[in-house]
Protein backbone atom coordinates (compact mmCIF):
# COMPACT_ATOMS: atom_id res chain seq x y z
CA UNK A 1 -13.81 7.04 5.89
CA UNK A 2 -12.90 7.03 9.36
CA UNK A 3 -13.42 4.10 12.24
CA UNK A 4 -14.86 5.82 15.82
CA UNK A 5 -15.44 4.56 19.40
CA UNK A 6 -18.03 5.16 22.00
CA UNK A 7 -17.31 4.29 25.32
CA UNK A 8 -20.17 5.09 27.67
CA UNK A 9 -19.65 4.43 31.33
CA UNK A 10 -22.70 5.09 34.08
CA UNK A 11 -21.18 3.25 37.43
CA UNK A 12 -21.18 -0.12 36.84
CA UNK A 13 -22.45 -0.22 32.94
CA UNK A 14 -19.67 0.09 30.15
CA UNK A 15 -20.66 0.09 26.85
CA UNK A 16 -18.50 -0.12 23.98
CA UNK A 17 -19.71 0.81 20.46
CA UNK A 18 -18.07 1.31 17.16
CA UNK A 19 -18.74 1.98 13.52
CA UNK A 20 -17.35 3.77 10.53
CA UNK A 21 -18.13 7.79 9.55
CA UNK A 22 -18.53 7.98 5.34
CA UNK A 23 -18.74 11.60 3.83
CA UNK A 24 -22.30 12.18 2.29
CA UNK A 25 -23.59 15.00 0.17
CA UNK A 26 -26.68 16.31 1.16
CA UNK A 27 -29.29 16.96 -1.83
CA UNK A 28 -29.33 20.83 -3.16
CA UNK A 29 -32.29 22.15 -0.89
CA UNK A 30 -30.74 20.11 2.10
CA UNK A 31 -28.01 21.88 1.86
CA UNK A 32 -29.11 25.48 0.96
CA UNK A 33 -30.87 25.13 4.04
CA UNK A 34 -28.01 23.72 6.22
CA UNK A 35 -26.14 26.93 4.77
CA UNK A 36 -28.41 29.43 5.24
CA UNK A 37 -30.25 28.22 8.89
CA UNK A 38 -29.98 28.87 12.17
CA UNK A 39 -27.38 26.40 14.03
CA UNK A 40 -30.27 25.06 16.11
CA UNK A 41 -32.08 24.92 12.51
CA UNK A 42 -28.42 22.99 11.06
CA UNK A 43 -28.37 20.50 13.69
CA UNK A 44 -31.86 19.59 13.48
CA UNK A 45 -31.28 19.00 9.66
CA UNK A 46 -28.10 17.00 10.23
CA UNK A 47 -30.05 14.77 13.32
CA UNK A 48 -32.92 14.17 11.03
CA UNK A 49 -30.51 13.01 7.68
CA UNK A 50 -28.38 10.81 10.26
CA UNK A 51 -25.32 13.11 9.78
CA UNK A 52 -23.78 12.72 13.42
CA UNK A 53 -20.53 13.72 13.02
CA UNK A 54 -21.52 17.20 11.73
CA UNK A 55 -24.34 17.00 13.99
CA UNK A 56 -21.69 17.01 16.77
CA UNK A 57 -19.33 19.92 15.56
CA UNK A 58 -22.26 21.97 14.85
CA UNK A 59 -23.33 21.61 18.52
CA UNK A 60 -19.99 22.34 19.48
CA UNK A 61 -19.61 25.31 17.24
CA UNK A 62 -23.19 26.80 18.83
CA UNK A 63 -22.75 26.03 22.63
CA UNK A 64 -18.99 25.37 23.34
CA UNK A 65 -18.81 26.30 26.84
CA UNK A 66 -22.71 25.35 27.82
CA UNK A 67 -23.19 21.81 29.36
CA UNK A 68 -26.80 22.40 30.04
CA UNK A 69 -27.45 23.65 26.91
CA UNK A 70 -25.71 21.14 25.29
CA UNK A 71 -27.70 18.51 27.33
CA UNK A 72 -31.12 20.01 26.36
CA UNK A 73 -30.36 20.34 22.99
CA UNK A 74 -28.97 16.44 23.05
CA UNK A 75 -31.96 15.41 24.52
CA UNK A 76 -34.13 17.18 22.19
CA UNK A 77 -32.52 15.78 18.97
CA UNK A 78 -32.23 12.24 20.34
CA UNK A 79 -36.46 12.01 20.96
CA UNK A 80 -37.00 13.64 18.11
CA UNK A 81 -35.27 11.44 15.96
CA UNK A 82 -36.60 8.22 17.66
CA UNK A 83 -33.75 7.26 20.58
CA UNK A 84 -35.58 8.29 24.18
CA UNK A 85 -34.02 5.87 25.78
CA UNK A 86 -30.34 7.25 24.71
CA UNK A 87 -31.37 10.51 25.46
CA UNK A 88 -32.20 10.09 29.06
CA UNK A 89 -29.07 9.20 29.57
CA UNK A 90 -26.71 12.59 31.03
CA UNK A 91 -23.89 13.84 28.75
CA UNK A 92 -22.14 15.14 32.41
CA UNK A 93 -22.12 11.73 34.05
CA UNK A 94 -18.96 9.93 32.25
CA UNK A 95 -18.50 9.50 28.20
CA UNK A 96 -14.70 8.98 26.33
CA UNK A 97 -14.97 9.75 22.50
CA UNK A 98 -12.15 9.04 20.32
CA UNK A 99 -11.96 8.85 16.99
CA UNK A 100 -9.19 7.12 15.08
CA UNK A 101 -8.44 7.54 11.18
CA UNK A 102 -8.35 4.48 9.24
């Protein structure tokens, strides 16, 4: 188990949220497919089972060096998986991640 932060800060708002990551196993065909698709394909699978963490390092893994791809792709998952309002929010603007074992 490990304990994260989220600090979001657009000008004047700062937002502070925090929560615990717990290892799941994904049923078999979840994760035959997370093994065999497409990382697009992975990251929709991990968005839609509430995997974030993996979510994350999968998007990292696919567009490392891409900010607008990674901002499309953010955007996509976060509607899709009910969270507009988070997703109209810009990844470029300001965001501190940090993520502390416990």
């Amino acid at each position: 188990t490990y304990r994260w932060n989220l600090l979001v800060q657009f000008d004047l708002l700062h937002e502070r949220v925090s929560g615990r990551i717990q290892r799941v196993s994904l049923p078999s065909p979840q994760q035959q497919q997370l093994e065999t698709g497409t990382l697009s394909e992975q990251a929709q699978l991990l968005a839609n089972s509430g995997i974030w963490y993996d979510l994350l390092s999968t998007m990292v893994t696919a567009y490392p060096q891409d900010s607008t791809v990674w901002q499309t792709v953010w955007q996509d998952i976060l509607t899709e998986v009910g969270l507009p309002d988070i997703a109209a929010i810009s990844l470029a603007d300001a965001w501190t991640v940090s993520l502390d074992e416990s």
